[in-house]
C-alpha atoms as a PDB file:
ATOM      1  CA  UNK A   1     -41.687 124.635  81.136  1.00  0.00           C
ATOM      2  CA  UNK A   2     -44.600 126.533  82.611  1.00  0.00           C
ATOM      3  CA  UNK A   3     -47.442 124.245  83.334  1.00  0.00           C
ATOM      4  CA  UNK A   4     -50.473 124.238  81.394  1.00  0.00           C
ATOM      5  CA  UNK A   5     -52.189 125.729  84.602  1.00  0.00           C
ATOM      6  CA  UNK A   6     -49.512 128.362  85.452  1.00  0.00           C
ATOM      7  CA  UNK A   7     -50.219 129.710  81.346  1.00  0.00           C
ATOM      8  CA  UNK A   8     -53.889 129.922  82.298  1.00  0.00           C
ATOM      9  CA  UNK A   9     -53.762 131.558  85.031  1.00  0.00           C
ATOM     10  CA  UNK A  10     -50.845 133.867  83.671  1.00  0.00           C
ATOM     11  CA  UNK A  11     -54.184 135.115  81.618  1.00  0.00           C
ATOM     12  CA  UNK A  12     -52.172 133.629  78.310  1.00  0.00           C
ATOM     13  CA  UNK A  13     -54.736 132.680  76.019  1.00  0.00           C
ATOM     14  CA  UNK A  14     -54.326 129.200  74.670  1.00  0.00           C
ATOM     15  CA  UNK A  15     -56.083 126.932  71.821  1.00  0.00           C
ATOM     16  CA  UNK A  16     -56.869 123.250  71.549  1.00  0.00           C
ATOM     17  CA  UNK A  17     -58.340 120.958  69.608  1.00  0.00           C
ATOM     18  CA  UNK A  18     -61.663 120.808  67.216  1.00  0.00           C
ATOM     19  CA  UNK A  19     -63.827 117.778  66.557  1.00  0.00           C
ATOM     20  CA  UNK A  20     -62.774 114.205  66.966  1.00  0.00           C
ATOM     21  CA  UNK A  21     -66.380 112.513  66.085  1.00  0.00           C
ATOM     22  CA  UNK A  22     -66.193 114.592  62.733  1.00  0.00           C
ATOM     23  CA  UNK A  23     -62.385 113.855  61.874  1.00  0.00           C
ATOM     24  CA  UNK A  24     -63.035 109.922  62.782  1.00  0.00           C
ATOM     25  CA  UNK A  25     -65.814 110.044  60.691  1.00  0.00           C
ATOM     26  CA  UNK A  26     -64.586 111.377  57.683  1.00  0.00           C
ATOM     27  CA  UNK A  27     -61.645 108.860  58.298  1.00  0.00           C
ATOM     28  CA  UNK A  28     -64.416 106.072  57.821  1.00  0.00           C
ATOM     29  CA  UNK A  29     -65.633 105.399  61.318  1.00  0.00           C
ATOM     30  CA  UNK A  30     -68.937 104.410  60.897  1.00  0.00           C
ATOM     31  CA  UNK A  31     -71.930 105.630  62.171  1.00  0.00           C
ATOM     32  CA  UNK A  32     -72.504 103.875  65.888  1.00  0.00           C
ATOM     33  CA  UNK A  33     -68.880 102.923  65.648  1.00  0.00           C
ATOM     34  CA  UNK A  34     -67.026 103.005  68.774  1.00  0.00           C
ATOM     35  CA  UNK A  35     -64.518 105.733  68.363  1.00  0.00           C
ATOM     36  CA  UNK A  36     -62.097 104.213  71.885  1.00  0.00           C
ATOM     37  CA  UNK A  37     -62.203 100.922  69.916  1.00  0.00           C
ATOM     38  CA  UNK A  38     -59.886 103.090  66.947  1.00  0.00           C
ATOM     39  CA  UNK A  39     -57.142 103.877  69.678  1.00  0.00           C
ATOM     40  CA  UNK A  40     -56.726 100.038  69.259  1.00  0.00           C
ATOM     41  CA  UNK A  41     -57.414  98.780  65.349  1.00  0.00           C
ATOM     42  CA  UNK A  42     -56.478 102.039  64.067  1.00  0.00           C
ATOM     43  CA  UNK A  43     -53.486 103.869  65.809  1.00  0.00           C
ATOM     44  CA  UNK A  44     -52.763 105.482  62.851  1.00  0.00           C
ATOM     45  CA  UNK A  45     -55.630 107.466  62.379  1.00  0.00           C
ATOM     46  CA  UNK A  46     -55.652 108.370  65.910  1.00  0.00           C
ATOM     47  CA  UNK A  47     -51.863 109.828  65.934  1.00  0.00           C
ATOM     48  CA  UNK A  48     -52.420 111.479  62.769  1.00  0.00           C
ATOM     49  CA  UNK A  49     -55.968 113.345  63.944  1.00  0.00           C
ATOM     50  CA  UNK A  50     -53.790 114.579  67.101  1.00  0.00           C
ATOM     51  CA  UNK A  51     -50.352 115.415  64.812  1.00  0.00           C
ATOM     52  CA  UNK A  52     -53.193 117.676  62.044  1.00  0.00           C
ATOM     53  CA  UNK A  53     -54.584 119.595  65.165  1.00  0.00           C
ATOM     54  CA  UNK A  54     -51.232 120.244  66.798  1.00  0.00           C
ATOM     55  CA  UNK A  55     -50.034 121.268  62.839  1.00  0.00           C
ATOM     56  CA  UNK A  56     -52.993 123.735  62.737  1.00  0.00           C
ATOM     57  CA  UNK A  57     -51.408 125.612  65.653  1.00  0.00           C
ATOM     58  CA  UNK A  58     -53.345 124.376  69.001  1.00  0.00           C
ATOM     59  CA  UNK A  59     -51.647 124.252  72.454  1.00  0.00           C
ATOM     60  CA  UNK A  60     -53.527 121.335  73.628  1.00  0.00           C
ATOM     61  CA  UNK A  61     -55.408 118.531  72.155  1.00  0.00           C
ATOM     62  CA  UNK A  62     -57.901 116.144  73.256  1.00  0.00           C
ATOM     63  CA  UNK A  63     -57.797 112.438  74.209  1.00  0.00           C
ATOM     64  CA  UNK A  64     -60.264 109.795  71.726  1.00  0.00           C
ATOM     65  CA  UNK A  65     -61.945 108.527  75.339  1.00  0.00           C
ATOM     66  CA  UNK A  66     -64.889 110.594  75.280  1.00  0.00           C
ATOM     67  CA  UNK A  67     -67.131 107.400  75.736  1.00  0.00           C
ATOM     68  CA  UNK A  68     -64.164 105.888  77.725  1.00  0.00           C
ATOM     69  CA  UNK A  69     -66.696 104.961  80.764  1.00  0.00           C
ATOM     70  CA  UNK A  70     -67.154 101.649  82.263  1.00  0.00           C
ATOM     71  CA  UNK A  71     -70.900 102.609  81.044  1.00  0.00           C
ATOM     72  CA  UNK A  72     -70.431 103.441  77.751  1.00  0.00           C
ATOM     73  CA  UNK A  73     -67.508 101.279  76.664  1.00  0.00           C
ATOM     74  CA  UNK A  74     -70.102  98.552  78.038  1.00  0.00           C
ATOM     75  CA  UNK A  75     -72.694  99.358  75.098  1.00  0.00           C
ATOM     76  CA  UNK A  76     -70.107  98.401  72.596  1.00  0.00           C
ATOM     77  CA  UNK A  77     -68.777  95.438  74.267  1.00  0.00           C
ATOM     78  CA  UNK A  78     -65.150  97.009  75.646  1.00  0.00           C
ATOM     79  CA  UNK A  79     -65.632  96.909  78.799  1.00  0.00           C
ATOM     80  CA  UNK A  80     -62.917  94.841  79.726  1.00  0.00           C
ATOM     81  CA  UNK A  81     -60.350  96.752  77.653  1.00  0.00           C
ATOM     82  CA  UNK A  82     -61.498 100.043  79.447  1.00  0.00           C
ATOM     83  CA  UNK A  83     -57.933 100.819  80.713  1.00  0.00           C
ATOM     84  CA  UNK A  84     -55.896  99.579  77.389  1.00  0.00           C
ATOM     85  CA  UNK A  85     -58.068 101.636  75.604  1.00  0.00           C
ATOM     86  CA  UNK A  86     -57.793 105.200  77.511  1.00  0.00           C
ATOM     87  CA  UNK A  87     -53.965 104.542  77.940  1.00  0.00           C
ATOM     88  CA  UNK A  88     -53.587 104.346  74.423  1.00  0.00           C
ATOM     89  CA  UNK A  89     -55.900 107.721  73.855  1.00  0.00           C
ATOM     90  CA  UNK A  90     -53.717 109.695  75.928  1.00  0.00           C
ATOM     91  CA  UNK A  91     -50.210 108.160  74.326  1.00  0.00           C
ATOM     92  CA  UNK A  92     -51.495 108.458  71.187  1.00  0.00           C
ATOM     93  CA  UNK A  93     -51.840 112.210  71.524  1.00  0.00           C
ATOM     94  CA  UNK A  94     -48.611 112.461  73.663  1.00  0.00           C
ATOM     95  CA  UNK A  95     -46.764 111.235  70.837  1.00  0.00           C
ATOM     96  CA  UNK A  96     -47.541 113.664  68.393  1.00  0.00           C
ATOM     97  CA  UNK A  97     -47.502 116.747  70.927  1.00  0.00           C
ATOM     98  CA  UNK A  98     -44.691 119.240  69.918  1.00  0.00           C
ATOM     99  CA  UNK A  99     -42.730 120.402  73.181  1.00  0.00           C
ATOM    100  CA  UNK A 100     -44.585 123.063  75.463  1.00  0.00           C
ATOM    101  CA  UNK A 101     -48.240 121.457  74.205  1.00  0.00           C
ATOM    102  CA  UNK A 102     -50.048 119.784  76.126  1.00  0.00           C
ATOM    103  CA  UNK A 103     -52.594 116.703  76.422  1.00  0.00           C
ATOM    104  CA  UNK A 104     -56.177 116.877  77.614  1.00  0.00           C
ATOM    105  CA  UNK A 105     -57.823 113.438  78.694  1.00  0.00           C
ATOM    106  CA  UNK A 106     -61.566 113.825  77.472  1.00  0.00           C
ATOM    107  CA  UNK A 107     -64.088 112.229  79.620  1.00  0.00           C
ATOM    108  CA  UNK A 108     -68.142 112.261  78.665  1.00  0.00           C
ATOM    109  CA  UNK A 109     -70.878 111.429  80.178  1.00  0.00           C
ATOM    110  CA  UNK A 110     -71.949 108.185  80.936  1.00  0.00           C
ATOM    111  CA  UNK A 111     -75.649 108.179  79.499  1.00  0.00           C
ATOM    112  CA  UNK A 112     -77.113 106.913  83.022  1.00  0.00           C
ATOM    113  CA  UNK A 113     -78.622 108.759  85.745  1.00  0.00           C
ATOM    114  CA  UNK A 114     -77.295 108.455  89.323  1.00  0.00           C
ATOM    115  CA  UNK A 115     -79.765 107.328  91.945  1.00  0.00           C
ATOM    116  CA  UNK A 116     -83.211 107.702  92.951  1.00  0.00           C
ATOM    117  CA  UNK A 117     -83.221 108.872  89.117  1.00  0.00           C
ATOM    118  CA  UNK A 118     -81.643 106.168  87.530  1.00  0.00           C
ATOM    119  CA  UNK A 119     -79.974 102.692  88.894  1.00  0.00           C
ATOM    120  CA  UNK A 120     -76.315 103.975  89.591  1.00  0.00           C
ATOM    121  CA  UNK A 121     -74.892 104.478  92.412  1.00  0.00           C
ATOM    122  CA  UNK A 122     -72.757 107.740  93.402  1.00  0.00           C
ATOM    123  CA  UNK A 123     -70.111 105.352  94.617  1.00  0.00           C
ATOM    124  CA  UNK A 124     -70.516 103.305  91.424  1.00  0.00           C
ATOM    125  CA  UNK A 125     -70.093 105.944  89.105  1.00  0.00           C
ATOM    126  CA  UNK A 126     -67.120 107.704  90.962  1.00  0.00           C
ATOM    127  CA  UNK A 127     -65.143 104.482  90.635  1.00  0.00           C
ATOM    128  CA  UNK A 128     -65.768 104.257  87.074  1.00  0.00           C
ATOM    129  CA  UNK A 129     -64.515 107.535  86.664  1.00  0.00           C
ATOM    130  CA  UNK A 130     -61.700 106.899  88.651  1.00  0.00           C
ATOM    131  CA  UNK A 131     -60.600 104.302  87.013  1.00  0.00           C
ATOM    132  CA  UNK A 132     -61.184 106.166  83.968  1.00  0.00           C
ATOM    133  CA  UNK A 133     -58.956 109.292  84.904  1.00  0.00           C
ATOM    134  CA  UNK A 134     -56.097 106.996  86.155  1.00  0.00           C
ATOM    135  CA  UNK A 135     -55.511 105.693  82.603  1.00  0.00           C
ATOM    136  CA  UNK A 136     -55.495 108.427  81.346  1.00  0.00           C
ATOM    137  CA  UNK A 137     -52.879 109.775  83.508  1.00  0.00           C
ATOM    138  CA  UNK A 138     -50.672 106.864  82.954  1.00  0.00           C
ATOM    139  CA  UNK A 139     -51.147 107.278  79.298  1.00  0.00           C
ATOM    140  CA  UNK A 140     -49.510 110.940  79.667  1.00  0.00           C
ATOM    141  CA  UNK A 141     -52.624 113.272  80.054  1.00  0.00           C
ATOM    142  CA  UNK A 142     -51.392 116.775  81.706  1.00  0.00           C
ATOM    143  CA  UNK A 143     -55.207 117.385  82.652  1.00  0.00           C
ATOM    144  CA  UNK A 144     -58.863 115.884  82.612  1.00  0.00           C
ATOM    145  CA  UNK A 145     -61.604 117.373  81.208  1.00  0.00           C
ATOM    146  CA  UNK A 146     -65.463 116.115  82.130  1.00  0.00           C
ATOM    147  CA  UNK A 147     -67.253 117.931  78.896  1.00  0.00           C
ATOM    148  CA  UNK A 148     -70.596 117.983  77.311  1.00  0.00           C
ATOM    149  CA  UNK A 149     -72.061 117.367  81.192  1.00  0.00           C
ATOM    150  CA  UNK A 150     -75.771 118.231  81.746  1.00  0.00           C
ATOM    151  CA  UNK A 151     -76.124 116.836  85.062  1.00  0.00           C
ATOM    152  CA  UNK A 152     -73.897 119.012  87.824  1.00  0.00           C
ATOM    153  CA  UNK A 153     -73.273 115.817  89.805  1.00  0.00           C
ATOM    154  CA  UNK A 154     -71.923 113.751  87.535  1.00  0.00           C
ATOM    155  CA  UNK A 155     -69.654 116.347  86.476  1.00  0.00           C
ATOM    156  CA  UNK A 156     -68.121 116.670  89.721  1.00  0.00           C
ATOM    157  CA  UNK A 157     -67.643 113.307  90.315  1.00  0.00           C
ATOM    158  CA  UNK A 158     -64.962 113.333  87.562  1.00  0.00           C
ATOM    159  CA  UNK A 159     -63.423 116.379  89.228  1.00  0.00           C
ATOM    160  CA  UNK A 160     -63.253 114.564  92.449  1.00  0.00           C
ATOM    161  CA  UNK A 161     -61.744 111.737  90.778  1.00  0.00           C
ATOM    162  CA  UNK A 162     -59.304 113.548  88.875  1.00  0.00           C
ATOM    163  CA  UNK A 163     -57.983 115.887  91.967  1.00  0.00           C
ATOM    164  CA  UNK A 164     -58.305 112.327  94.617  1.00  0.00           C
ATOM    165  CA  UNK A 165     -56.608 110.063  92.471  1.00  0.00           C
ATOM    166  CA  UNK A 166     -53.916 112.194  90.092  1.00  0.00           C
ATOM    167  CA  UNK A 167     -52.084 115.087  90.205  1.00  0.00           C
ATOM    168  CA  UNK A 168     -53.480 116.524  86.708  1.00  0.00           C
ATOM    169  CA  UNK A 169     -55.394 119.774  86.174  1.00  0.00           C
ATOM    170  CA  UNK A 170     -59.080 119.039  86.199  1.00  0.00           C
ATOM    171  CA  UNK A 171     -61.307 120.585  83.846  1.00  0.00           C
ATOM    172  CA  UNK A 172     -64.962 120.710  83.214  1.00  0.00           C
ATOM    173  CA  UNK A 173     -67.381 121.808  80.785  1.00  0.00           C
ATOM    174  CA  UNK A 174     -71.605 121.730  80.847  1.00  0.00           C
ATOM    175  CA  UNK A 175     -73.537 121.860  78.070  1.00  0.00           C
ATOM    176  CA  UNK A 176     -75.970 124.823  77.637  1.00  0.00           C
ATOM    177  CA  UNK A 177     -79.616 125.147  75.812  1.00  0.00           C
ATOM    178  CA  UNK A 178     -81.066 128.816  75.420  1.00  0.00           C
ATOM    179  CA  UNK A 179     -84.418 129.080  76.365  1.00  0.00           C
ATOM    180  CA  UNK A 180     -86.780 131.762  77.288  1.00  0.00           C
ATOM    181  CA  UNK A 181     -85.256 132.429  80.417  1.00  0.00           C
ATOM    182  CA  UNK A 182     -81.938 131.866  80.023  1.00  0.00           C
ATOM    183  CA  UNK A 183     -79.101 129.354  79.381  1.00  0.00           C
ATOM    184  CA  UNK A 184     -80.004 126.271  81.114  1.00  0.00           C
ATOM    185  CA  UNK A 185     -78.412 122.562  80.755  1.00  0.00           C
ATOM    186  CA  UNK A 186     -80.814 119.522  79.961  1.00  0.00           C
ATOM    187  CA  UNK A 187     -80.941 119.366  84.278  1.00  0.00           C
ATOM    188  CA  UNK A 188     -82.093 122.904  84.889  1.00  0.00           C
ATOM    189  CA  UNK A 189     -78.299 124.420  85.596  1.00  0.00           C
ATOM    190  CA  UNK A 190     -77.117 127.696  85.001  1.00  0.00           C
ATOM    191  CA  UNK A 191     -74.048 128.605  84.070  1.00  0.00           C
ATOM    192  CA  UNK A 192     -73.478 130.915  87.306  1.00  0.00           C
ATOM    193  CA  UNK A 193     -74.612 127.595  89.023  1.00  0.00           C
ATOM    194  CA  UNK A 194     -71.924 125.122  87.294  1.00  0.00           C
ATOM    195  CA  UNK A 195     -68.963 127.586  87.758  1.00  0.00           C
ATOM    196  CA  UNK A 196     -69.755 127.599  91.768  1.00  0.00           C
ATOM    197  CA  UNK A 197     -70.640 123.865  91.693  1.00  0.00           C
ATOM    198  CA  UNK A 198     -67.798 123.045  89.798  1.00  0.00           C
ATOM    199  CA  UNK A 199     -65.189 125.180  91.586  1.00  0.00           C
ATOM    200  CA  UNK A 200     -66.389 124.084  95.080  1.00  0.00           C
ATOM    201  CA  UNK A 201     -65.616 120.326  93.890  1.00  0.00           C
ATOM    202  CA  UNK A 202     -62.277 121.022  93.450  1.00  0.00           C
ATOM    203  CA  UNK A 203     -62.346 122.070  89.510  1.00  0.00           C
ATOM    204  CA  UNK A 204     -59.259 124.362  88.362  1.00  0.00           C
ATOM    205  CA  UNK A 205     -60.956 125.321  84.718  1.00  0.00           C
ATOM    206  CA  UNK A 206     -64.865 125.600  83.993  1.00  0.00           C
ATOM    207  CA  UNK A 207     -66.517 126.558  81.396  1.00  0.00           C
ATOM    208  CA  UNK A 208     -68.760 124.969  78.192  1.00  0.00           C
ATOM    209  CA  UNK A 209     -68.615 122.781  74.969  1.00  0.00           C
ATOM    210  CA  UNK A 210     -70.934 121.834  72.123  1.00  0.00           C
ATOM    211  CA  UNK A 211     -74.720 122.373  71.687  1.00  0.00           C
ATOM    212  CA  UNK A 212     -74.219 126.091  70.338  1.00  0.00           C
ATOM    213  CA  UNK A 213     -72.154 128.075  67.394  1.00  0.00           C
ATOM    214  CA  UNK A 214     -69.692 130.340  68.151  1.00  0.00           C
ATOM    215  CA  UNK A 215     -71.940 133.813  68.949  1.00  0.00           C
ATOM    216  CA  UNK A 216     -74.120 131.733  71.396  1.00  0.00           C
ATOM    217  CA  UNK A 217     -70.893 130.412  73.575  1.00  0.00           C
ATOM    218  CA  UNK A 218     -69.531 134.439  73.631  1.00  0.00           C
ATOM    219  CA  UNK A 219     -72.970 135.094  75.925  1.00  0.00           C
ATOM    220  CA  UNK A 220     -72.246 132.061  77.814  1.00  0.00           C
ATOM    221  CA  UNK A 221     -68.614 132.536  78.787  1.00  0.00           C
ATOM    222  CA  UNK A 222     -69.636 136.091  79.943  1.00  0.00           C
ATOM    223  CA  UNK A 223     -72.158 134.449  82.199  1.00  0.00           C
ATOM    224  CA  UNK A 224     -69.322 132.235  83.349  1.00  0.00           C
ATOM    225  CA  UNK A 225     -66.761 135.174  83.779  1.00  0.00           C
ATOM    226  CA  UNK A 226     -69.598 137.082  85.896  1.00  0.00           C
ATOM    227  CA  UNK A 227     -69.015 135.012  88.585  1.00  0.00           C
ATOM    228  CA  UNK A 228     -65.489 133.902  88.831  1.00  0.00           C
ATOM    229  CA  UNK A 229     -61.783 134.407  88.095  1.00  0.00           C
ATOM    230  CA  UNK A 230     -60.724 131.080  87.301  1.00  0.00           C
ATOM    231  CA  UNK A 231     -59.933 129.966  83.730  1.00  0.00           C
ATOM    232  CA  UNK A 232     -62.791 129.472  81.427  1.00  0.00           C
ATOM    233  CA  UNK A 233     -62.828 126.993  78.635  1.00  0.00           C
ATOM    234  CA  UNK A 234     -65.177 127.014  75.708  1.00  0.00           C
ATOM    235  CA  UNK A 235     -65.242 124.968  72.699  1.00  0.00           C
ATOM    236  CA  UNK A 236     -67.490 125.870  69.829  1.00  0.00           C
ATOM    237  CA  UNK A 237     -69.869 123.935  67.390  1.00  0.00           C
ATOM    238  CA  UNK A 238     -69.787 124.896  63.821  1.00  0.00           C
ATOM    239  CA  UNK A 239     -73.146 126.301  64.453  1.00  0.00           C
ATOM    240  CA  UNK A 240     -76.252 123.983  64.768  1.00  0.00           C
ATOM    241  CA  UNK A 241     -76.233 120.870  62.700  1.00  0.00           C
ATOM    242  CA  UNK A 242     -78.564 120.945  59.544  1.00  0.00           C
ATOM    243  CA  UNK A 243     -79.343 118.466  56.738  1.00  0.00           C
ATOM    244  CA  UNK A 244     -78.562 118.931  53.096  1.00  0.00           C
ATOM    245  CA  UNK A 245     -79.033 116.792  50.177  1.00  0.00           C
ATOM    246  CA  UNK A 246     -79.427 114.004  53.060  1.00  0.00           C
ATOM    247  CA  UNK A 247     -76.116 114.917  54.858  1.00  0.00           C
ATOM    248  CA  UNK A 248     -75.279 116.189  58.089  1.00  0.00           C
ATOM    249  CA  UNK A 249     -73.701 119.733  57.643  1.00  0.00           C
ATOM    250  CA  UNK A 250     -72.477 121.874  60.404  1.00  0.00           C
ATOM    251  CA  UNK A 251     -73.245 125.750  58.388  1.00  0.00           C
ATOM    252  CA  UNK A 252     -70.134 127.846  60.316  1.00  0.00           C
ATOM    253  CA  UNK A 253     -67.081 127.618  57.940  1.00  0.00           C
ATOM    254  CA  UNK A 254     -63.620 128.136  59.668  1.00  0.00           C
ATOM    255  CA  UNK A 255     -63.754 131.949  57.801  1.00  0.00           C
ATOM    256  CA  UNK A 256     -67.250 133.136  59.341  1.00  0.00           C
ATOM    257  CA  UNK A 257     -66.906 131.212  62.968  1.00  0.00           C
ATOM    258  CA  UNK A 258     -63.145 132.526  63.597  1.00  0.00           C
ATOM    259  CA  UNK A 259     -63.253 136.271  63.757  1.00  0.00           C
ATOM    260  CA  UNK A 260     -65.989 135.519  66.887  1.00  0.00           C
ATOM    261  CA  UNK A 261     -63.305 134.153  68.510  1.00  0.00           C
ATOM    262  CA  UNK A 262     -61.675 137.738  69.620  1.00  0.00           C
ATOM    263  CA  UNK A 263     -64.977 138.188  71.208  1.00  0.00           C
ATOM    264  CA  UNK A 264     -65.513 135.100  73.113  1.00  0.00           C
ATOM    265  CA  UNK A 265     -61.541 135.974  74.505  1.00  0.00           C
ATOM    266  CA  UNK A 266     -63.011 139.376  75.399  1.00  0.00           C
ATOM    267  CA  UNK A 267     -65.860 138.171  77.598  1.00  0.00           C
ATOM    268  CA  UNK A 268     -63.204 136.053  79.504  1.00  0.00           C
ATOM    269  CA  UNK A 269     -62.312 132.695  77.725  1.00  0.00           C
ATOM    270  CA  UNK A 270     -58.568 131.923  78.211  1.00  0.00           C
ATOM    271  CA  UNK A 271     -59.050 128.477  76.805  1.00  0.00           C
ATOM    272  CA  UNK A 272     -60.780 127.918  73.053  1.00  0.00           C
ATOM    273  CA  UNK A 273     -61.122 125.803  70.603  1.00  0.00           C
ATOM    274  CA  UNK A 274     -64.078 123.559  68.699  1.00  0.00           C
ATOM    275  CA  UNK A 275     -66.345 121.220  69.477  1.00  0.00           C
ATOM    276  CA  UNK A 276     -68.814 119.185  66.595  1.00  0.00           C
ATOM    277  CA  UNK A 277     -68.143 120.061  63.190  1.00  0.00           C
ATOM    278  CA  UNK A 278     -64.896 122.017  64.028  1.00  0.00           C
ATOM    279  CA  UNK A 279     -62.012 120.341  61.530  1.00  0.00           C
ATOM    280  CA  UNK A 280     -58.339 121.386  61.362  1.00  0.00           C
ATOM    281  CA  UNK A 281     -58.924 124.266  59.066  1.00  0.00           C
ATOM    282  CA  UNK A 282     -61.445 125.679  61.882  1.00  0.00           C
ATOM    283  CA  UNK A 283     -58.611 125.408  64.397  1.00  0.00           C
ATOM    284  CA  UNK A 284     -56.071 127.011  61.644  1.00  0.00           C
ATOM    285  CA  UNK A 285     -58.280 129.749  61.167  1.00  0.00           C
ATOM    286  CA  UNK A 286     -58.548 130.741  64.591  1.00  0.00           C
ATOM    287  CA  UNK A 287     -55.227 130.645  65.200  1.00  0.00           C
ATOM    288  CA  UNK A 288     -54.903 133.655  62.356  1.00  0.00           C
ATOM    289  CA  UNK A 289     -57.777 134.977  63.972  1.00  0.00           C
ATOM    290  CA  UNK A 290     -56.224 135.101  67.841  1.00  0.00           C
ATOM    291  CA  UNK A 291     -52.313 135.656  66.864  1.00  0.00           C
ATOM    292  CA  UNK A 292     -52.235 137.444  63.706  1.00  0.00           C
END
């Protein structure tokens, strides 16, 4: 079988996943629930969120370890169970992936800021992600992605842990605001300046996730495209979250946000799928939209 790399580079365009927050969610995970904690008390739900995405047509899905940190499984009190908890994310997934699909080992950021900014060290941070990654990979992950990133740093620190301490393809995708002068993350980088950053550290895929709907990402993966060759990944919102009737609603149904998707391929994505507020029936749709 042709590794997950070897079909990116190929120029084979490939889908994944779309929300896990969302599907948990409307499984009853609570508000400030721990979503890790459910690869333990509810396996079920877990197997079955990565069995409906791989049903809907994606290639690849996503691991439930997003907050799978030393840092942030610390908030919630799961700490200790950091590497029971990101093995199981990863088997979870591998056990509903049909052959020639792969698994993608989610890690997010921590929510602390590395030193003089904030009290962590680099070292301190790079062995939580290392530990992190490792699970993962013994779990059955065929790559890591560091997603949602705002802070260039941080991001490559998963990179480095990812290409230092497994053999897996290492992803990574920033987080993008548009302002007056440009696309910018929450730290002041560009996305010309996280595809070099990220590529020098090692990173075999760049590219973005969340924080914009669909027509938003097309501009960014051209930005990303402008200055390299390498695979670009970008996963989608369902637009910009609004509230109705006291509800969180993400406006970009699976028929309006997947016909973009031909575009976003044509300014250079070769890996796409959702992020917040993307469900199954988003991922269906662009499936028909891509391969139809």
């Amino acid at each position: 079988m042709s590794t997950l790399l070897d079909r990116l580079k190929s120029g084979e365009v490939l889908i994944s996943d779309g929300a896990t927050g969302t599907y948990l969610q409307g499984k009853g995970l609570e508000p400030g629930g721990c979503p890790e904690e459910w690869n333990a008390s509810h396996p079920e739900v877990v197997q079955g969120m990565a069995a409906d995405y791989f049903a809907a047509g994606a290639d690849a899905v996503e691991t439930n370890s997003f907050g799978g940190s030393p840092f942030m499984l610390k908030k919630y009190g799961y700490a200790d169970h950091l590497e029971e908890l990101n093995r199981l994310a990863a088997r979870h997934v591998r056990s509903a992936a049909p052959p020639h699909c792969y698994v993608i080992g989610s890690v997010g950021p921590t929510g602390e800021f590395l030193e003089p900014l904030g009290p962590v060290s680099v070292e301190e941070m790079y062995e939580g992600f290392v530990r992190q990654v490792t699970a993962l990979a013994e779990g059955g992950a065929d790559a890591i992605c560091a997603e949602t990133m705002t802070a260039l740093e941080e991001a490559c620190l998963v990179v480095r842990a990812t290409k230092e301490h497994t053999d897996l393809v290492a992803m990574a995708t920033m987080t993008f605001d548009k302002g007056p002068r440009g696309n910018f993350t929450m730290m002041g980088v560009t996305p010309e300046d996280a595809a070099r950053g990220l590529l020098d550290a090692g990173a075999d895929v760049v590219g973005s996730n969340c924080g914009n709907g669909i027509l938003y990402m097309v501009e960014i993966a051209g930005e990303f495209r402008k200055v390299t060759d390498a695979p670009i990944l970008i996963h989608a919102n369902a637009g910009i979250p609004v509230i109705r009737k006291g509800q969180i609603v993400y406006p970009e149904t699976p028929d309006w946000m997947a016909p973009h998707f031909r575009a976003l391929v044509d300014a250079g994505a070769t890996l796409v799928g959702g992020c917040c507020g993307t469900t199954p029936d988003h991922i269906r749709a662009i499936v028909r939209a891509l391969r139809e």
